[in-house]
C-alpha atoms as a PDB file:
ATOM      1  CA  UNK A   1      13.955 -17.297  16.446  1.00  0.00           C
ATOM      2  CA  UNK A   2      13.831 -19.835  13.785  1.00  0.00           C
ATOM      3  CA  UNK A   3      16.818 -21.995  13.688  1.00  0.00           C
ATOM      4  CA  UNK A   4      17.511 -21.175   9.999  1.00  0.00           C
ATOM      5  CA  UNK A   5      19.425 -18.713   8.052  1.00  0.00           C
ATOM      6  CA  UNK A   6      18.260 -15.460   7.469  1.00  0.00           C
ATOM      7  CA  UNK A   7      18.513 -15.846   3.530  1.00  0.00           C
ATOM      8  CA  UNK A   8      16.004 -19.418   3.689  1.00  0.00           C
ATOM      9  CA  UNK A   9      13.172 -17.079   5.632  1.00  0.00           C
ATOM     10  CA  UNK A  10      13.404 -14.164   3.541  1.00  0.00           C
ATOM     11  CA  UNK A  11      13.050 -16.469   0.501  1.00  0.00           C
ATOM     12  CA  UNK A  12      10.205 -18.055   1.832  1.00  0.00           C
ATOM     13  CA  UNK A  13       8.846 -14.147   2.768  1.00  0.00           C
ATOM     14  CA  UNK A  14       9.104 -13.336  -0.814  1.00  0.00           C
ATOM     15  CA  UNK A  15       7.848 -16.536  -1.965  1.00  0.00           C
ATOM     16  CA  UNK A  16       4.621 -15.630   0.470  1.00  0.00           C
ATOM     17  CA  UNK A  17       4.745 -12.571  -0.620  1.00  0.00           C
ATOM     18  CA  UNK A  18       3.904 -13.106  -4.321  1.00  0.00           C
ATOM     19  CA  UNK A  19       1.059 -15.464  -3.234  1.00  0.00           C
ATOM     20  CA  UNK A  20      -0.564 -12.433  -0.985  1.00  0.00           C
ATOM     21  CA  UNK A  21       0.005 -10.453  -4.331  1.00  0.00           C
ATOM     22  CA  UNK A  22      -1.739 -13.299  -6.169  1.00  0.00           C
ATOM     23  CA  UNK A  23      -4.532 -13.241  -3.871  1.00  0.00           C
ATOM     24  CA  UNK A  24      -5.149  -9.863  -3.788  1.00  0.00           C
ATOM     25  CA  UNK A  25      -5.494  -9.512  -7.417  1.00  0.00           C
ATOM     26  CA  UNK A  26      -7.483 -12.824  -8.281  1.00  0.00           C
ATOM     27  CA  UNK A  27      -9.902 -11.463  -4.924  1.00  0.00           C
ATOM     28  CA  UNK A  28     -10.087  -8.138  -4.360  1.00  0.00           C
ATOM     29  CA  UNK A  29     -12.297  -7.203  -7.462  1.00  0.00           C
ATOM     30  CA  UNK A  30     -16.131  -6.647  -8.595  1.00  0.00           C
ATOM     31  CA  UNK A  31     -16.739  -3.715  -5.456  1.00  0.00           C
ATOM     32  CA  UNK A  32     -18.724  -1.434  -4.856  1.00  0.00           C
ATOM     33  CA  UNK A  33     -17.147   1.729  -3.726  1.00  0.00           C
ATOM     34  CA  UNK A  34     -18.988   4.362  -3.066  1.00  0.00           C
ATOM     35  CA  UNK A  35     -16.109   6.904  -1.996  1.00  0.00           C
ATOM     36  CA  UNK A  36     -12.316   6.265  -2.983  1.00  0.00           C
ATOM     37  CA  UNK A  37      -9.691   7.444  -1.546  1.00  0.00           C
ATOM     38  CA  UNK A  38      -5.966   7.847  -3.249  1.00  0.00           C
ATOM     39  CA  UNK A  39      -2.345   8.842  -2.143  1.00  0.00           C
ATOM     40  CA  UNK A  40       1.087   8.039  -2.176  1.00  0.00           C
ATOM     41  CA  UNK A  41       3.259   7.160   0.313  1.00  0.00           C
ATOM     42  CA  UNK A  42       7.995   7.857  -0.050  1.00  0.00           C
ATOM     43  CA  UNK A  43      10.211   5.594   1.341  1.00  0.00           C
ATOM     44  CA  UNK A  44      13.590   4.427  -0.246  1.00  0.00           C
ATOM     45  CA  UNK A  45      15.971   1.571  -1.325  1.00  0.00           C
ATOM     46  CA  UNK A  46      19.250   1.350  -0.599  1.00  0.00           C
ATOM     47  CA  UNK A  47      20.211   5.058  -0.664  1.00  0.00           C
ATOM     48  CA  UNK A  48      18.046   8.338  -1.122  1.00  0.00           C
ATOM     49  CA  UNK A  49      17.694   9.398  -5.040  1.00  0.00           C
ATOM     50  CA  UNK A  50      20.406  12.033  -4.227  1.00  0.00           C
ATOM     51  CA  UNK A  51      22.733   9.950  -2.919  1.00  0.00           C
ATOM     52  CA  UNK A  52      22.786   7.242  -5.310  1.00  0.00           C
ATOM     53  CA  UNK A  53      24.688   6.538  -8.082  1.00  0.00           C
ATOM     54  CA  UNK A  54      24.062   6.193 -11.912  1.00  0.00           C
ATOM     55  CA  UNK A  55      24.971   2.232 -11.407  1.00  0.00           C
ATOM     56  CA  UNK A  56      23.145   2.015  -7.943  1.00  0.00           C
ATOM     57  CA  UNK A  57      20.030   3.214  -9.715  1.00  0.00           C
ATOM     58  CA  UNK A  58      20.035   1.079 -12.352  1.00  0.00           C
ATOM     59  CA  UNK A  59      19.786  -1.779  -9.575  1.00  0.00           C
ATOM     60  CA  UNK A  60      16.581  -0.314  -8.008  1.00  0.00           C
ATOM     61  CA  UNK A  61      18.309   1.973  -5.336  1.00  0.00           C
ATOM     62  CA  UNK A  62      17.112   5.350  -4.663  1.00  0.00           C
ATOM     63  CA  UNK A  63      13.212   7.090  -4.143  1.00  0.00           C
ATOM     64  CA  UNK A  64      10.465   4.152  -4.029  1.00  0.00           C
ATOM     65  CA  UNK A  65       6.947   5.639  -3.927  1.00  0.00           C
ATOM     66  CA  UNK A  66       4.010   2.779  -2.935  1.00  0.00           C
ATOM     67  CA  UNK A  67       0.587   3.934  -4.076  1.00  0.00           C
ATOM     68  CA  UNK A  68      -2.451   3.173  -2.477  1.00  0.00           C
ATOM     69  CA  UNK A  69      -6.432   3.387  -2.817  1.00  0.00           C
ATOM     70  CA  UNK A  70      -8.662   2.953   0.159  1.00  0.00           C
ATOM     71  CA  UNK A  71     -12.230   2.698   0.098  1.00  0.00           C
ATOM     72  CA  UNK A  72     -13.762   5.318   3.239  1.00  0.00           C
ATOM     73  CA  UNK A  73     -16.393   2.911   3.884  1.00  0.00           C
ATOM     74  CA  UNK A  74     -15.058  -0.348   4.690  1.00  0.00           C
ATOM     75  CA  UNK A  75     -11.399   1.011   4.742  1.00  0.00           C
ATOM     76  CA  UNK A  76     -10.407  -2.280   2.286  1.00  0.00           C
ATOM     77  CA  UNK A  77      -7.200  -1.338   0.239  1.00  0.00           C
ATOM     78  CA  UNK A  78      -8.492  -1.591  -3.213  1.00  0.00           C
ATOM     79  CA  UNK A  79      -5.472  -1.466  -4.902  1.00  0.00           C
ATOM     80  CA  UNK A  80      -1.239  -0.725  -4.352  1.00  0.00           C
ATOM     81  CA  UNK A  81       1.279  -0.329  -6.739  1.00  0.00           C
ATOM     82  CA  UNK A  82       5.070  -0.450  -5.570  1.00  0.00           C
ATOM     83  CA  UNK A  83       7.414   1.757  -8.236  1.00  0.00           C
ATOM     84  CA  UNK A  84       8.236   5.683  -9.220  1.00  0.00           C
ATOM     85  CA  UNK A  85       6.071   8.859  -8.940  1.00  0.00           C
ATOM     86  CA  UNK A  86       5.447  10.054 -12.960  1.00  0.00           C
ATOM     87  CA  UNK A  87       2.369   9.711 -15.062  1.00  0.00           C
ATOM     88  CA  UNK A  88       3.145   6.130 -16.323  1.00  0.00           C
ATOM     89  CA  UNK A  89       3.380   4.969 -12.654  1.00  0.00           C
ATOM     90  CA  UNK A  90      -0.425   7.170 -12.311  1.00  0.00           C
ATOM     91  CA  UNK A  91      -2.153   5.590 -15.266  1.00  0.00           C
ATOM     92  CA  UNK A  92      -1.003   2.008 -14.019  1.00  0.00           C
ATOM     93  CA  UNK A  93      -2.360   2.718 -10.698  1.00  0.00           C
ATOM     94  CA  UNK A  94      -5.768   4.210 -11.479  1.00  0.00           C
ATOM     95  CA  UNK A  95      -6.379   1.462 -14.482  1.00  0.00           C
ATOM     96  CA  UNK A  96      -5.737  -1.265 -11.783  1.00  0.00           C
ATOM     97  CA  UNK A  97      -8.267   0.645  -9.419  1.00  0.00           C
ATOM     98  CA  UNK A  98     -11.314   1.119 -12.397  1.00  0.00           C
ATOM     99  CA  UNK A  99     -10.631  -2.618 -13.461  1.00  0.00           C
ATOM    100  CA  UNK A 100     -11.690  -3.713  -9.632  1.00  0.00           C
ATOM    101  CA  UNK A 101     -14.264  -1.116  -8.768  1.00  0.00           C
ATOM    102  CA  UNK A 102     -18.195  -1.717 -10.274  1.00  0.00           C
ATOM    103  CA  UNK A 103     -20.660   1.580 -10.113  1.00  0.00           C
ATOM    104  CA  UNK A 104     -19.605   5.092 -10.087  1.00  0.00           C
ATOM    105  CA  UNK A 105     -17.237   6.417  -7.546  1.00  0.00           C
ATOM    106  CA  UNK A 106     -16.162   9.446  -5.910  1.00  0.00           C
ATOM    107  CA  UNK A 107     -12.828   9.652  -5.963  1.00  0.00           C
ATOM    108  CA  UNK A 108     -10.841  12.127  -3.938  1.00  0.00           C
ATOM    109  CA  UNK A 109      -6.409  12.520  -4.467  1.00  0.00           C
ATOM    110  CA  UNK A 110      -3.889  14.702  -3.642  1.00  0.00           C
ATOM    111  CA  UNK A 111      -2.936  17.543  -6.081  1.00  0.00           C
ATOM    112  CA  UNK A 112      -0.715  15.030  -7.502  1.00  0.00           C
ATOM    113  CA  UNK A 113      -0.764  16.850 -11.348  1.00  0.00           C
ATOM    114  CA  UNK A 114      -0.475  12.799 -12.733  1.00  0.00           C
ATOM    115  CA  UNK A 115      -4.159  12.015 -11.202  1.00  0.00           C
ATOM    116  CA  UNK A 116      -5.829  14.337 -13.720  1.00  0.00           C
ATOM    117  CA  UNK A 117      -4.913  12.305 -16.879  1.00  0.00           C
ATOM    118  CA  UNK A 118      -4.837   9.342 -15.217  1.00  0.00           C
ATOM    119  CA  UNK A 119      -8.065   8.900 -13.565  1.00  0.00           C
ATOM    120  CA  UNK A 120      -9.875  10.315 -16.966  1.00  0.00           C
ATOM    121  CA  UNK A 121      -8.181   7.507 -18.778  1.00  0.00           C
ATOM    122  CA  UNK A 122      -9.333   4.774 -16.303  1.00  0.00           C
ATOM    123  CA  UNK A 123     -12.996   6.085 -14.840  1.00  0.00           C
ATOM    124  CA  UNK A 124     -13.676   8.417 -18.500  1.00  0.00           C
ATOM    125  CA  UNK A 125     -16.963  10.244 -17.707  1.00  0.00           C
ATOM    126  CA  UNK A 126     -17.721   7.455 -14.272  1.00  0.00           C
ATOM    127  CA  UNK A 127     -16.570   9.097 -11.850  1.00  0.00           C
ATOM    128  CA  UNK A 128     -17.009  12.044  -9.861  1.00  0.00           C
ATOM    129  CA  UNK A 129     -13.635  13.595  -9.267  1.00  0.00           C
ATOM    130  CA  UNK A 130     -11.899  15.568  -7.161  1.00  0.00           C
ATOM    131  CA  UNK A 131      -8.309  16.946  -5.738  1.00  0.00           C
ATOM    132  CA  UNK A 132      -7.817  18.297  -2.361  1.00  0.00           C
ATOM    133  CA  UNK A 133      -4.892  20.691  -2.184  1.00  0.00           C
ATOM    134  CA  UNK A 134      -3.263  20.903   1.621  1.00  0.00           C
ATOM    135  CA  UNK A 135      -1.216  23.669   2.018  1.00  0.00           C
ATOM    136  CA  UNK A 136       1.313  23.751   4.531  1.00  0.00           C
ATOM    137  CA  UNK A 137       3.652  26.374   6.604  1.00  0.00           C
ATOM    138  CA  UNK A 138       7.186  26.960   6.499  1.00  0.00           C
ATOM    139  CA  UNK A 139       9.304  24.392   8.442  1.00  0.00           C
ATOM    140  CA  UNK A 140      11.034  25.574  11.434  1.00  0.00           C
ATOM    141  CA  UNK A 141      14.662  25.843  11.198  1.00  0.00           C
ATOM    142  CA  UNK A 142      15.058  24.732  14.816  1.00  0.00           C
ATOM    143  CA  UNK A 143      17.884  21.770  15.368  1.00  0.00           C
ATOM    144  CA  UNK A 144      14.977  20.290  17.681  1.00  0.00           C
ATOM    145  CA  UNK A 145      12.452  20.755  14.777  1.00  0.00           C
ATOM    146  CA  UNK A 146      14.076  19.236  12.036  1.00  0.00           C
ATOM    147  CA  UNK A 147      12.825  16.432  11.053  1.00  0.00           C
ATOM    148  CA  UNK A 148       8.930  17.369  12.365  1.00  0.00           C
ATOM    149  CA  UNK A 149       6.247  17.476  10.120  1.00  0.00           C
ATOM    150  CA  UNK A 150       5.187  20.751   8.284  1.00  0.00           C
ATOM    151  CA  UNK A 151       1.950  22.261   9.608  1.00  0.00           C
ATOM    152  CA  UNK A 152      -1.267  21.739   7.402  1.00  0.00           C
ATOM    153  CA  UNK A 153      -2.640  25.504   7.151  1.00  0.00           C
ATOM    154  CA  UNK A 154      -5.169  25.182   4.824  1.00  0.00           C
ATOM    155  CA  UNK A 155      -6.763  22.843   2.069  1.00  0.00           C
ATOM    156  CA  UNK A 156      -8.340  24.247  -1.454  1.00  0.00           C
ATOM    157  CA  UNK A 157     -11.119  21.331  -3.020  1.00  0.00           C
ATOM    158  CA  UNK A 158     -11.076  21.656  -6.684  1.00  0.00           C
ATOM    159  CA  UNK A 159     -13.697  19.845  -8.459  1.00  0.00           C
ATOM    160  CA  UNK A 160     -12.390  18.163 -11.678  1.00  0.00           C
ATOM    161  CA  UNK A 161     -15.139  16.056 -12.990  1.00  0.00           C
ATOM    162  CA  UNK A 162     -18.923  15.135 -12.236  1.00  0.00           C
ATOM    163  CA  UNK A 163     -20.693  16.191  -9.183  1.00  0.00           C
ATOM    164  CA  UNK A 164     -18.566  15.558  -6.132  1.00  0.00           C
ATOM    165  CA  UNK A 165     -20.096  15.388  -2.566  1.00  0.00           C
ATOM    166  CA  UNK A 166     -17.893  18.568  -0.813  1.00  0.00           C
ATOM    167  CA  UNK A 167     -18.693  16.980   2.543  1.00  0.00           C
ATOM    168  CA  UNK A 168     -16.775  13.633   1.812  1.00  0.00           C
ATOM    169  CA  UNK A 169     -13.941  15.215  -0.373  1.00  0.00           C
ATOM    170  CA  UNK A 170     -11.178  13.991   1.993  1.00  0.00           C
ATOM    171  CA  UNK A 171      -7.975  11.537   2.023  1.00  0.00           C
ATOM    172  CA  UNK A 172      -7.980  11.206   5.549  1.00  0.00           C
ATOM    173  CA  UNK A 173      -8.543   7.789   5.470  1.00  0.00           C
ATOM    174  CA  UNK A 174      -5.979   6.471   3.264  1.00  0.00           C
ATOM    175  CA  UNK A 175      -3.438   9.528   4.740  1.00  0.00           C
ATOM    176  CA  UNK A 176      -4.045   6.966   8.295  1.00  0.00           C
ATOM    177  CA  UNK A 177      -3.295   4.035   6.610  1.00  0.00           C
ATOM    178  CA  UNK A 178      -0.289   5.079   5.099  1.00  0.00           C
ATOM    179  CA  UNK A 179       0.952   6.193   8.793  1.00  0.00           C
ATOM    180  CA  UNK A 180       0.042   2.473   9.942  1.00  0.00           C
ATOM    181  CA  UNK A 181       2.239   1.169   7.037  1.00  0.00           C
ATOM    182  CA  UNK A 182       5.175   3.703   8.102  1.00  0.00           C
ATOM    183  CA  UNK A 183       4.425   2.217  11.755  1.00  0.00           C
ATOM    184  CA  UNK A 184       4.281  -1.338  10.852  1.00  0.00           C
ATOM    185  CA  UNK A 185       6.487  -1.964   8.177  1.00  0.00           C
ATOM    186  CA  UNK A 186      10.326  -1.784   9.225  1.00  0.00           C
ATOM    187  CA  UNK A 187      11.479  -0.776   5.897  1.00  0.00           C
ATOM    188  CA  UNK A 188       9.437   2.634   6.076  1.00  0.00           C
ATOM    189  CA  UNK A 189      10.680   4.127   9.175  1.00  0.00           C
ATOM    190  CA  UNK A 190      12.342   7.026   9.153  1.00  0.00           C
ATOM    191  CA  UNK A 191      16.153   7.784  10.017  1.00  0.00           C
ATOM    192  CA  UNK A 192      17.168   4.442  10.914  1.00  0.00           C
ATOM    193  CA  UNK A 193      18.878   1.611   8.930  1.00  0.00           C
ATOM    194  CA  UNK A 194      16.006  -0.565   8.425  1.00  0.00           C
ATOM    195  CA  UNK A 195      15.634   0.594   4.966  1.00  0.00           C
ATOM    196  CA  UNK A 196      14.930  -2.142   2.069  1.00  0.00           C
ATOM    197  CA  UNK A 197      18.646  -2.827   0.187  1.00  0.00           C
ATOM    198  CA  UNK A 198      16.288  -4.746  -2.620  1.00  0.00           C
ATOM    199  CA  UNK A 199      13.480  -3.459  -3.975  1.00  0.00           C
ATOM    200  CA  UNK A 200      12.068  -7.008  -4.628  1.00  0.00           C
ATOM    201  CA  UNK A 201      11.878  -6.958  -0.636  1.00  0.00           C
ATOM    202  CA  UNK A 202      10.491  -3.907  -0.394  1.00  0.00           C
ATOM    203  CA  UNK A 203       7.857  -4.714  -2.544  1.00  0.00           C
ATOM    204  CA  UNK A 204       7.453  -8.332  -0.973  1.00  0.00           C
ATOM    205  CA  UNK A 205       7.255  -6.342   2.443  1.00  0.00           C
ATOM    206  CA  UNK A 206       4.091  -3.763   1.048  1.00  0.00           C
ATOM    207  CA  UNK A 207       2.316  -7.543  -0.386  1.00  0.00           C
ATOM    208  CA  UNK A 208       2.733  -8.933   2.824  1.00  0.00           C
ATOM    209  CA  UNK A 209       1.152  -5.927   4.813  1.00  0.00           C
ATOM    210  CA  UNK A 210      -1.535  -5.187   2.365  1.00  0.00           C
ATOM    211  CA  UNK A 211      -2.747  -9.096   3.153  1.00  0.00           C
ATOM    212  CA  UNK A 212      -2.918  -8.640   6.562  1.00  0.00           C
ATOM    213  CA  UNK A 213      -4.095  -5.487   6.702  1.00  0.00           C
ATOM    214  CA  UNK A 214      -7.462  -6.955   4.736  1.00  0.00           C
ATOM    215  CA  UNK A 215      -7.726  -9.654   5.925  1.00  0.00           C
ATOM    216  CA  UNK A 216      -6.239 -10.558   9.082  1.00  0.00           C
ATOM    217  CA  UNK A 217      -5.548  -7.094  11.225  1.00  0.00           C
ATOM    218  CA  UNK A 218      -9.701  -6.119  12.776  1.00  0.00           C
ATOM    219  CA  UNK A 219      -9.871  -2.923  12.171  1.00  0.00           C
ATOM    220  CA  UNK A 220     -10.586  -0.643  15.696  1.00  0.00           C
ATOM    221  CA  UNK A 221     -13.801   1.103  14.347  1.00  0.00           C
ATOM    222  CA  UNK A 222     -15.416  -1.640  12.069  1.00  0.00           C
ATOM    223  CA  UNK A 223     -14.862  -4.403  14.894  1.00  0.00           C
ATOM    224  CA  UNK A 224     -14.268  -6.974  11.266  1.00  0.00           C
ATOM    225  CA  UNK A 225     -11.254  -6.729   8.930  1.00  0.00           C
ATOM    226  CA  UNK A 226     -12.025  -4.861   5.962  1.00  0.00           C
ATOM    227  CA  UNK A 227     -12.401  -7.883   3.836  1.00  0.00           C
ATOM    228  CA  UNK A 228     -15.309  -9.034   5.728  1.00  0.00           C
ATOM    229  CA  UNK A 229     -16.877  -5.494   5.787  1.00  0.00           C
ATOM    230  CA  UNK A 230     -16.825  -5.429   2.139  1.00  0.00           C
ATOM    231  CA  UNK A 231     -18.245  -9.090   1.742  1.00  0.00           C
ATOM    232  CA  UNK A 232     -14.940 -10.585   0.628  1.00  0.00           C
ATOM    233  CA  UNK A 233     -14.153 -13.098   3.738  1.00  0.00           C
ATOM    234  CA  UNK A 234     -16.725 -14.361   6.268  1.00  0.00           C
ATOM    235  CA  UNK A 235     -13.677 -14.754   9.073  1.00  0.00           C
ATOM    236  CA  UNK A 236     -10.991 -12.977  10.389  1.00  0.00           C
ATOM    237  CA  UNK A 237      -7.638 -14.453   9.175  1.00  0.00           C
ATOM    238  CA  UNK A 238      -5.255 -16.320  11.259  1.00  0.00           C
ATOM    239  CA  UNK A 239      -1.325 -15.779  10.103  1.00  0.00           C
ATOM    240  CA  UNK A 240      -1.509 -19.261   9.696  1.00  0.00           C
ATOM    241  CA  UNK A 241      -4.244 -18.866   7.154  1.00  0.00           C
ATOM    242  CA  UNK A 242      -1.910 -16.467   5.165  1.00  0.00           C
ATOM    243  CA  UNK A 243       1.307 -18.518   5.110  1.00  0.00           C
ATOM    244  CA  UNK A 244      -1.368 -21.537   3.992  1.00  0.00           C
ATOM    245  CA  UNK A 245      -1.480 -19.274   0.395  1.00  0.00           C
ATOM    246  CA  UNK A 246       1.758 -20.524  -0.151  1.00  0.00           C
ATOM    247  CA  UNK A 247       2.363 -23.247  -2.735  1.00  0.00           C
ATOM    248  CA  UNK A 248       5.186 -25.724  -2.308  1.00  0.00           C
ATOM    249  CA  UNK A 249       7.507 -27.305  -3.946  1.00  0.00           C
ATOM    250  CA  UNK A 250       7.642 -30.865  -5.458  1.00  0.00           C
ATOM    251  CA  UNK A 251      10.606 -32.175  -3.888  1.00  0.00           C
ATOM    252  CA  UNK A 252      10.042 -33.569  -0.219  1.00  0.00           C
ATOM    253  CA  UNK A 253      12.852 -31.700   1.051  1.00  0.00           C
ATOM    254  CA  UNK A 254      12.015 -28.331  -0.055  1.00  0.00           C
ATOM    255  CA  UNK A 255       8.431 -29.053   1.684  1.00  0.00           C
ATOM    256  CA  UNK A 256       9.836 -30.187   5.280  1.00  0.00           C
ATOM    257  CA  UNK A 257      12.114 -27.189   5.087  1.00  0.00           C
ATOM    258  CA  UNK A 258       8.939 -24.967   4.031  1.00  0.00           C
ATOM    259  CA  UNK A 259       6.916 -26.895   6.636  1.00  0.00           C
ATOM    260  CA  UNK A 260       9.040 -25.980   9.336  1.00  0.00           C
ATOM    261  CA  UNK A 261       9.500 -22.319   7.932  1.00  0.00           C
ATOM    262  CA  UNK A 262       6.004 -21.677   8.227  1.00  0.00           C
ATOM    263  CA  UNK A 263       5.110 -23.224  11.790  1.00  0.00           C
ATOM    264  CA  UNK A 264       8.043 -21.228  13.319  1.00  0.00           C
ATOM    265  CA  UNK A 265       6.818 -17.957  11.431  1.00  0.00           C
ATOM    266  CA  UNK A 266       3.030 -18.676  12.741  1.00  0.00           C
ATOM    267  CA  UNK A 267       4.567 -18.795  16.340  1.00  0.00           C
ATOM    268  CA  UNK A 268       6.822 -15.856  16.186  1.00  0.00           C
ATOM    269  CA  UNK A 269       3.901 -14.096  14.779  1.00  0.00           C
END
């Protein structure tokens, strides 16, 4: 679709996406969210955990969990963090989400056990906290039902600090916007071979989508992108807009090539 090799636009993807990732953490700070909502979202590199090996691991191959914060209001992604599932991987993702939220909000997860120490570290006594525990049935063993979903059953709200609202104790939103990312993004679909082989590209691939997803893609129900509905752009985004974040190069040659690059991605896109 290009003209180019593969390796010169996913170099210029990755380059992108670190700009997007630049962006999003020089931008998407000082708000005021009134209800947060957390979760975590599997996919994997190169091989499942089970099926890699000691070396393969080592290399980044194996379970990659992307975290994710949405605020229920304007549905803006307030904060993502590509990497593992334990409590150092938590208190990472919940500073990063304190650090860019003013006010005192509620903040509803999973019954992820990490959360509990991690959003006390970040939020302390600002906060009101809680976890909503789904529980599901037993899977089918049906050859036509193997790979469906369990079925949700049942929730249990606990409340772990301050004075929740029960009626907006949910992760419904952010739940949806992890199935758009399994949707959109290649690299999370299941039983295919469109998984990432690097985990740099996985994580370029989650920048990239987290850019558009604020600020370019209009969101169905607010009729804006969530940037503008949380006072952070006054436009919607053009692609071309986003590929603009990159910077270039000094040499000439390296910003013809890049020139080029970026027209031909604007059109595909």
């Amino acid at each position: 679709m290009t003209g180019v090799s593969k390796n010169s636009v996913t170099k210029l993807l990755v380059d992108l996406a670190d700009a997007c990732a630049e962006y999003h953490d020089l931008h998407v700070n000082g708000l005021s969210v009134r209800r947060l909502q957390c979760d975590e979202i599997w996919a994997f590199c190169g091989a499942k955990a089970k099926n890699a090996t000691i070396e393969q691991k080592v290399a980044g191959w194996g379970d990659v969990w992307t975290w994710t914060a949405i605020d229920a209001d304007t549905k803006l992604c307030v904060s993502y963090l590509v990497g593992g599932r334990s409590a150092g991987w938590a208190n990472d993702f919940m500073q990063d989400c304190s650090e860019r939220i003013i006010g005192r909000p509620q903040i509803t997860t999973d019954a992820h056990k990490p959360y509990l120490k991690a959003v006390e570290d970040a939020f302390g006594c600002d906060a009101d906290y809680a976890m909503l525990h789904k529980v599901y049935g037993a899977t089918s063993a049906d050859d036509h039902r193997r790979y469906s979903p369990a079925t949700c059953i049942g929730s249990d709200m606990k409340v772990v600090s301050g004075d929740p609202d029960p009626k907006h104790v949910s992760t419904s939103f952010v739940e949806r916007q992890n199935l758009s990312m399994r949707m959109g993004i290649r690299r999370f679909t299941r039983l295919t071979n469109g998984f990432s082989k690097k985990i740099e590209n996985h994580a370029a691939a989650v920048a990239l989508w987290f850019m558009y997803y604020n600020f370019v893609r209009v969101h169905q129900t607010l009729r804006v992108t969530p940037a503008m509905q949380a006072g952070l752009s006054n436009h919607v985004w053009t692609i071309e807009e986003m590929c603009g974040l990159l910077q270039y190069e000094a040499s000439n040659t390296a910003k013809i090539d890049r020139l080029i690059l970026r027209k031909a991605l604007g059109e595909v896109a």
